[in-house]
N, C-alpha and C. Protein backbone atom coordinates (compact mmCIF):
# COMPACT_ATOMS: atom_id res chain seq x y z
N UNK A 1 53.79 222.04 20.17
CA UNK A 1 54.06 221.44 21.45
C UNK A 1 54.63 222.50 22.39
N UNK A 2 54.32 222.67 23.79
CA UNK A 2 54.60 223.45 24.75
C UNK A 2 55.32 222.71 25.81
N UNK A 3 56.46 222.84 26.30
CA UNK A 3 57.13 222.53 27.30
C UNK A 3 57.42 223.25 28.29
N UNK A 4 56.50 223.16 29.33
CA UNK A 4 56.93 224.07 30.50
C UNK A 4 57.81 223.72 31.84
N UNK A 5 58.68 225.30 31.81
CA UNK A 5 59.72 224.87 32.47
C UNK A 5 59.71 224.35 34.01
N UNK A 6 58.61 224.10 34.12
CA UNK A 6 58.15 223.34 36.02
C UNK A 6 57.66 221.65 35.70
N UNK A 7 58.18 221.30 34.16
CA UNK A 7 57.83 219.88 33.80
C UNK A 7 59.11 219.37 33.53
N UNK A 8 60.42 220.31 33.91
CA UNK A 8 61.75 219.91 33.14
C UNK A 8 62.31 219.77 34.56
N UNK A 9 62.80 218.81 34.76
CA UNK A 9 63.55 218.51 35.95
C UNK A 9 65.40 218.34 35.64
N UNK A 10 65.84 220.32 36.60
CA UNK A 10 67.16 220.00 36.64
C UNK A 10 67.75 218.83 36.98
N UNK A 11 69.19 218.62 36.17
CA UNK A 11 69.83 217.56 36.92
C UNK A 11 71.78 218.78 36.47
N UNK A 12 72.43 218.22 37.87
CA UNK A 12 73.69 218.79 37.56
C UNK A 12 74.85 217.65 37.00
N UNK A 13 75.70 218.48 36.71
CA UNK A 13 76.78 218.15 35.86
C UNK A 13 78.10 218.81 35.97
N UNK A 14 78.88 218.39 36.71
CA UNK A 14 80.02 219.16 37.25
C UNK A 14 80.01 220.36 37.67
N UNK A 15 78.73 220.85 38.38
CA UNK A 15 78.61 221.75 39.01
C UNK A 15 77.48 223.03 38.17
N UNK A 16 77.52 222.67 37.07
CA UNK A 16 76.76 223.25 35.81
C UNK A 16 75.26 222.44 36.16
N UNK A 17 74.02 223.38 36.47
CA UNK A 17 72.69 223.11 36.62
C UNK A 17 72.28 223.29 34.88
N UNK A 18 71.67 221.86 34.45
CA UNK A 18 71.15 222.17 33.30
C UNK A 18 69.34 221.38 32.94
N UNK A 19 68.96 222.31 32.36
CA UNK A 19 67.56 221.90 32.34
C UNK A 19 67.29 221.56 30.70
N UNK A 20 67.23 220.61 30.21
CA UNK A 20 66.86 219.65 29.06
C UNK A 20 65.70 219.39 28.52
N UNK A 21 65.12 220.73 27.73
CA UNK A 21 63.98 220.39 27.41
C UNK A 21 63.30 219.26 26.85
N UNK A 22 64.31 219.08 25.95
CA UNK A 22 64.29 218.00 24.89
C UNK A 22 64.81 216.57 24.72
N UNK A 23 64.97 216.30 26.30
CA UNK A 23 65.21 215.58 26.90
C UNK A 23 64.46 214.30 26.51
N UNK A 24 64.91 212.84 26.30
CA UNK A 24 63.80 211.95 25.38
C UNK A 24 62.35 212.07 24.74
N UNK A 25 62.93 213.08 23.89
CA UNK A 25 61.67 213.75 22.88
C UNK A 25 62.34 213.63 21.00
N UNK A 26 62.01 213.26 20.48
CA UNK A 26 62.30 212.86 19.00
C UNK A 26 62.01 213.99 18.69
N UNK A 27 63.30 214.62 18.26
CA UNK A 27 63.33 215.89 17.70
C UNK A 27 64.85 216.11 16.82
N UNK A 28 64.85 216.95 15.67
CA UNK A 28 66.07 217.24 14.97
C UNK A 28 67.48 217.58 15.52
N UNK A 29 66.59 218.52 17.06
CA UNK A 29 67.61 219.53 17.47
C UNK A 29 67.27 219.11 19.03
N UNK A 30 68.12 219.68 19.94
CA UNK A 30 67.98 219.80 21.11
C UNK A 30 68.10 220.74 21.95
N UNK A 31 67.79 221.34 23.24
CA UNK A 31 67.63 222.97 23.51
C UNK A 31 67.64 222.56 25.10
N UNK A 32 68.51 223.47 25.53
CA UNK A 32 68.92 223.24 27.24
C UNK A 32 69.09 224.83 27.62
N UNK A 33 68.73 224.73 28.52
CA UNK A 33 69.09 226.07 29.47
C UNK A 33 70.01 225.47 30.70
N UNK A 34 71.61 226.51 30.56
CA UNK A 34 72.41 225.99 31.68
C UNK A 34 72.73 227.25 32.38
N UNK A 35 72.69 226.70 33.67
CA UNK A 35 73.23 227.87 34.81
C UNK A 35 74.31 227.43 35.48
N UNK A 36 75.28 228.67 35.35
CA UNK A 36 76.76 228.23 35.14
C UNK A 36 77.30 228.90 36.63
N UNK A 37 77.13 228.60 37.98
CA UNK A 37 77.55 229.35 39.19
C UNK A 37 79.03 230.18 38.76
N UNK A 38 79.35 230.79 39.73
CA UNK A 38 80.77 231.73 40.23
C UNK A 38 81.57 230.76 39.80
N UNK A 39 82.94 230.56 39.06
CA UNK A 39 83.92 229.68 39.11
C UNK A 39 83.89 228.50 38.76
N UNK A 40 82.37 228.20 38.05
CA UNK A 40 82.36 226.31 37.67
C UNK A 40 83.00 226.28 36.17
N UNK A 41 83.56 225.19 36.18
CA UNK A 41 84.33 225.14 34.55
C UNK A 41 83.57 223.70 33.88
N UNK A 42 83.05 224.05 32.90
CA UNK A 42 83.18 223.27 31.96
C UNK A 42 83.88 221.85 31.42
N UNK A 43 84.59 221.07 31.72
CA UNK A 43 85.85 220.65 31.13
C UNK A 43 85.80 220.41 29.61
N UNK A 44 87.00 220.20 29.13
CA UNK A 44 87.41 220.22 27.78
C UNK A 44 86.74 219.01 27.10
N UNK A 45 86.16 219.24 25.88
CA UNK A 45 85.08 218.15 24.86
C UNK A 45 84.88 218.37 23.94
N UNK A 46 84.52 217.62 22.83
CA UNK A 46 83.99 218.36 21.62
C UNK A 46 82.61 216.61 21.26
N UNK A 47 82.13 216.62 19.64
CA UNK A 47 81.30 216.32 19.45
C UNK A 47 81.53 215.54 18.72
N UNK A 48 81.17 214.16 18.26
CA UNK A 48 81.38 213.47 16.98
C UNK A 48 80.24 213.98 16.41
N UNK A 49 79.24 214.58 16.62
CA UNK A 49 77.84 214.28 15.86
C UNK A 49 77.50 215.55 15.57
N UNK A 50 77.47 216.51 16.52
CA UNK A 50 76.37 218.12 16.93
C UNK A 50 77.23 219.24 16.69
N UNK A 51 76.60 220.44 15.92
CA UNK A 51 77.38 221.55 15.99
C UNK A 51 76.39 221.88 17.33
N UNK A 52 77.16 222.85 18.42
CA UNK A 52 76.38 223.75 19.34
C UNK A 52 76.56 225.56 19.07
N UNK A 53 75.22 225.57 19.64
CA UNK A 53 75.15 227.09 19.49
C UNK A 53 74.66 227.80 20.98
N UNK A 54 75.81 228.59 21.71
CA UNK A 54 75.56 228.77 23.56
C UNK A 54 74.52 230.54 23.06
N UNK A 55 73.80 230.81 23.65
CA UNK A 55 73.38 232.38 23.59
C UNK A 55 73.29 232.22 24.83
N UNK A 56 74.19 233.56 24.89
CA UNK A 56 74.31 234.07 25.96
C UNK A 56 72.75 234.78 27.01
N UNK A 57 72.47 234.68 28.34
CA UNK A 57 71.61 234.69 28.54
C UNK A 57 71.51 235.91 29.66
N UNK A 58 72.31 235.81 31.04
CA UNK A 58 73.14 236.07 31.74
C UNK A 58 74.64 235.95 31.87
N UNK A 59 74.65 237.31 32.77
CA UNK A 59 76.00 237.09 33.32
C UNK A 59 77.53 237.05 31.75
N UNK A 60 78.55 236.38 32.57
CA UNK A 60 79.19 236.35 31.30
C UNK A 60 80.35 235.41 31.66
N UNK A 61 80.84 233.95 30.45
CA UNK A 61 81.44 233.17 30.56
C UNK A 61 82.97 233.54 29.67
N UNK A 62 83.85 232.96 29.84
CA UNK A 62 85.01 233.01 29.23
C UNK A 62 84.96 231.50 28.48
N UNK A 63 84.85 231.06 26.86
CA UNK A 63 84.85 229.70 25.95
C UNK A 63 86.71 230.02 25.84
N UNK A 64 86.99 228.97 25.63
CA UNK A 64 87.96 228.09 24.55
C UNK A 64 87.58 227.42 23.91
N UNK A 65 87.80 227.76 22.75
CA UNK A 65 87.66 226.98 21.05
C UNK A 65 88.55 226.25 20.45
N UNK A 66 89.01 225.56 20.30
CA UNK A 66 90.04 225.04 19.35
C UNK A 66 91.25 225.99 20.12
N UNK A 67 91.67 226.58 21.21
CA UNK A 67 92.84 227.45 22.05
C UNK A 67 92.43 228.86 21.42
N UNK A 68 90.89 229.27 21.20
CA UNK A 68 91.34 230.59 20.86
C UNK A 68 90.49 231.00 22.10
N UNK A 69 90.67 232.00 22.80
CA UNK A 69 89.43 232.44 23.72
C UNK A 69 87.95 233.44 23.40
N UNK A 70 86.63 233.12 23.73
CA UNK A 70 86.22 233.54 23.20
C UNK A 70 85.26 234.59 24.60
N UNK A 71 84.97 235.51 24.68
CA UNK A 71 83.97 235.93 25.99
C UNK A 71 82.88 236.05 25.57
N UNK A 72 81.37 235.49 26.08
CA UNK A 72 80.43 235.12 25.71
C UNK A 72 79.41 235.87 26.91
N UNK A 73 78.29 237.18 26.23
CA UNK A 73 78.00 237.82 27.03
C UNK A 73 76.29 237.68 27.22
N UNK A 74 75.68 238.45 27.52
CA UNK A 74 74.13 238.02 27.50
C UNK A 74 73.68 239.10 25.79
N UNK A 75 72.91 238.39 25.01
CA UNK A 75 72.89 238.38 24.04
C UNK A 75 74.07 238.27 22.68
N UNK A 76 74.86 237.41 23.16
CA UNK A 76 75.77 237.09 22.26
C UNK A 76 75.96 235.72 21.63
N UNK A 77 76.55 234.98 20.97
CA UNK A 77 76.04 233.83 20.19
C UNK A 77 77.42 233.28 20.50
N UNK A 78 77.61 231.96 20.48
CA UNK A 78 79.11 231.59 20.50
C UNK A 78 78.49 229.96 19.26
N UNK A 79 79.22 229.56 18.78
CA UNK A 79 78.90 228.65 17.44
C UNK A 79 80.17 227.68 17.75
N UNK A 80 80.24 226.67 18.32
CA UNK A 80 81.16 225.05 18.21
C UNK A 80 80.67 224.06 17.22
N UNK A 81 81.16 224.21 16.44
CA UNK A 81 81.08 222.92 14.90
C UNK A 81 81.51 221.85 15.78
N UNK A 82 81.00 220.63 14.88
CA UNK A 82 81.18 219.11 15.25
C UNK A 82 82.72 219.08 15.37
N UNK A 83 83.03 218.66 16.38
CA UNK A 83 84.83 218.36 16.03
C UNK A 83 85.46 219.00 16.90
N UNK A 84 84.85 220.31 17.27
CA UNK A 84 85.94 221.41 18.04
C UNK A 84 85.87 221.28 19.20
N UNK A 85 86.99 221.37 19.63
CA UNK A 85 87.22 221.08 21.43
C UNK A 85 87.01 222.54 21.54
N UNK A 86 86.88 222.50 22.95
CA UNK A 86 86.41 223.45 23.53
C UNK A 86 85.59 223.57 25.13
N UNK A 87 85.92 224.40 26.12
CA UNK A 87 85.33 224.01 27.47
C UNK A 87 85.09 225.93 27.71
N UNK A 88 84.32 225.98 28.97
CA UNK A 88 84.08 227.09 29.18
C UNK A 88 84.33 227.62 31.01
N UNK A 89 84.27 228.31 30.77
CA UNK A 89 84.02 228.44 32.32
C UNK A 89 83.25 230.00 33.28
N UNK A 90 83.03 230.32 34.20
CA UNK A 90 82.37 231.66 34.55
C UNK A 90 83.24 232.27 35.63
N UNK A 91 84.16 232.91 35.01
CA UNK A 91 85.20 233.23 36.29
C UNK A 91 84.74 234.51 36.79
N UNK A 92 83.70 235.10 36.37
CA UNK A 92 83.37 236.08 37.82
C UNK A 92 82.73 235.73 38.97
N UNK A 93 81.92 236.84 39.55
CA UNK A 93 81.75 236.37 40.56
C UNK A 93 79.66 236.09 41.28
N UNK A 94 79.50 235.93 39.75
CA UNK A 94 77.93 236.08 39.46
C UNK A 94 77.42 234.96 38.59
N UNK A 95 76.02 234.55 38.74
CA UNK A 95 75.78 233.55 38.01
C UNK A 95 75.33 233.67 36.78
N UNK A 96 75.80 232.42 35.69
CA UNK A 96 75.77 233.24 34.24
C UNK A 96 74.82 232.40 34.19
N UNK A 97 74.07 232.38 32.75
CA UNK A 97 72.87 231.52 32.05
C UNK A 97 73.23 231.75 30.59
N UNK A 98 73.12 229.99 30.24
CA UNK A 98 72.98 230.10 28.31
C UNK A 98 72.20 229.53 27.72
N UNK A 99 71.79 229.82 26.63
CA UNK A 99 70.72 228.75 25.97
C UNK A 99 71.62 227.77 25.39
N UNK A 100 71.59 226.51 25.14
CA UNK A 100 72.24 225.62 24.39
C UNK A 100 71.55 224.80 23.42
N UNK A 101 71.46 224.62 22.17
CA UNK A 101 71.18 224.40 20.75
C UNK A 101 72.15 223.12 20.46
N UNK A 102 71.93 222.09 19.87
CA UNK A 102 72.12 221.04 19.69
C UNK A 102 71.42 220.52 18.45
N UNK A 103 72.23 220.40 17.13
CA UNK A 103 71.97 220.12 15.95
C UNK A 103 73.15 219.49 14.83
N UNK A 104 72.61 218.17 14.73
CA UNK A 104 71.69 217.34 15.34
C UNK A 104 71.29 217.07 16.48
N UNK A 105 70.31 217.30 17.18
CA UNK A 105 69.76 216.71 18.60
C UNK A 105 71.40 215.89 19.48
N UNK A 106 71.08 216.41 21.12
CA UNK A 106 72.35 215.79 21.95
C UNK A 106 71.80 213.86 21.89
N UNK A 107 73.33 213.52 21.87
CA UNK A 107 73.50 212.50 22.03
C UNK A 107 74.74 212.10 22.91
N UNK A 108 74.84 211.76 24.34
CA UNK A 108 75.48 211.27 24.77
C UNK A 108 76.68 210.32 24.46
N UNK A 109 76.44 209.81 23.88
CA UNK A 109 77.39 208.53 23.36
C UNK A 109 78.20 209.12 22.13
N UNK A 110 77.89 210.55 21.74
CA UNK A 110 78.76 210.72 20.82
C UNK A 110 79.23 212.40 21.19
N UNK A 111 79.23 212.70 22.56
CA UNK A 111 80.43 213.76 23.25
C UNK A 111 81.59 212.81 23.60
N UNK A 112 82.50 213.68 23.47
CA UNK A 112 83.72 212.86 24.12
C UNK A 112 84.20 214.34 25.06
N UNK A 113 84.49 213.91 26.37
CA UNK A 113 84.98 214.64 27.43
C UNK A 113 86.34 214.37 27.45
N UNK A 114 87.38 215.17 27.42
CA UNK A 114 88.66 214.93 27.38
C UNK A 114 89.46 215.09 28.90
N UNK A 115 89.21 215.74 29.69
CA UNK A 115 89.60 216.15 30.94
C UNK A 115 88.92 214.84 32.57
């Protein structure tokens, strides 16, 4: 199966542009590309269900993990297990990009946003 990216319609999310490939498609896993402007944050969440995996794409974000900090650069991997809070944000002054991995596949109803 081929999904091309002029068939994926952004939608934003606190300022975070994210494009959802896998968007109501029956699949194991799920796979997003997010573009993270100058200064947009994340807020704080974790997962009942999904470990995530961000690769870095562009640019470069500052994670919190469980309070540890992590800097997440273009080709670098950052790994959130089911459970771990954690928010991110892009405090320079350039726009970052990540791949986002979702396994088991995203499910809404089982993020919890804390902020």
């Amino acid at each position: 199966m081929k999904i091309e990216q002029e068939s994926v319609t952004p939608f934003n999310f606190d300022g975070l542009e994210i494009r959802d490939y896998t968007a109501d498609r029956s699949s194991s896993s799920s796979f997003a590309e997010i573009t993270v402007p100058a200064g947009v944050r994340h807020r704080l969440a974790w997962s009942r269900r999904s470990d995530k995996f961000y690769f870095g794409l562009q640019g470069r974000l500052r994670f919190m993990v469980d309070d540890q900090a992590v800097e997440l650069s273009a080709g670098d991997l950052c790994i959130i297990r089911k459970g771990d809070r954690f928010s991110y944000e892009n405090r320079t002054e350039r726009v970052a990009k990540v791949l986002l991995v979702h396994t088991p596949s995203f499910d809404l109803s089982q993020e919890v946003i804390e902020e």
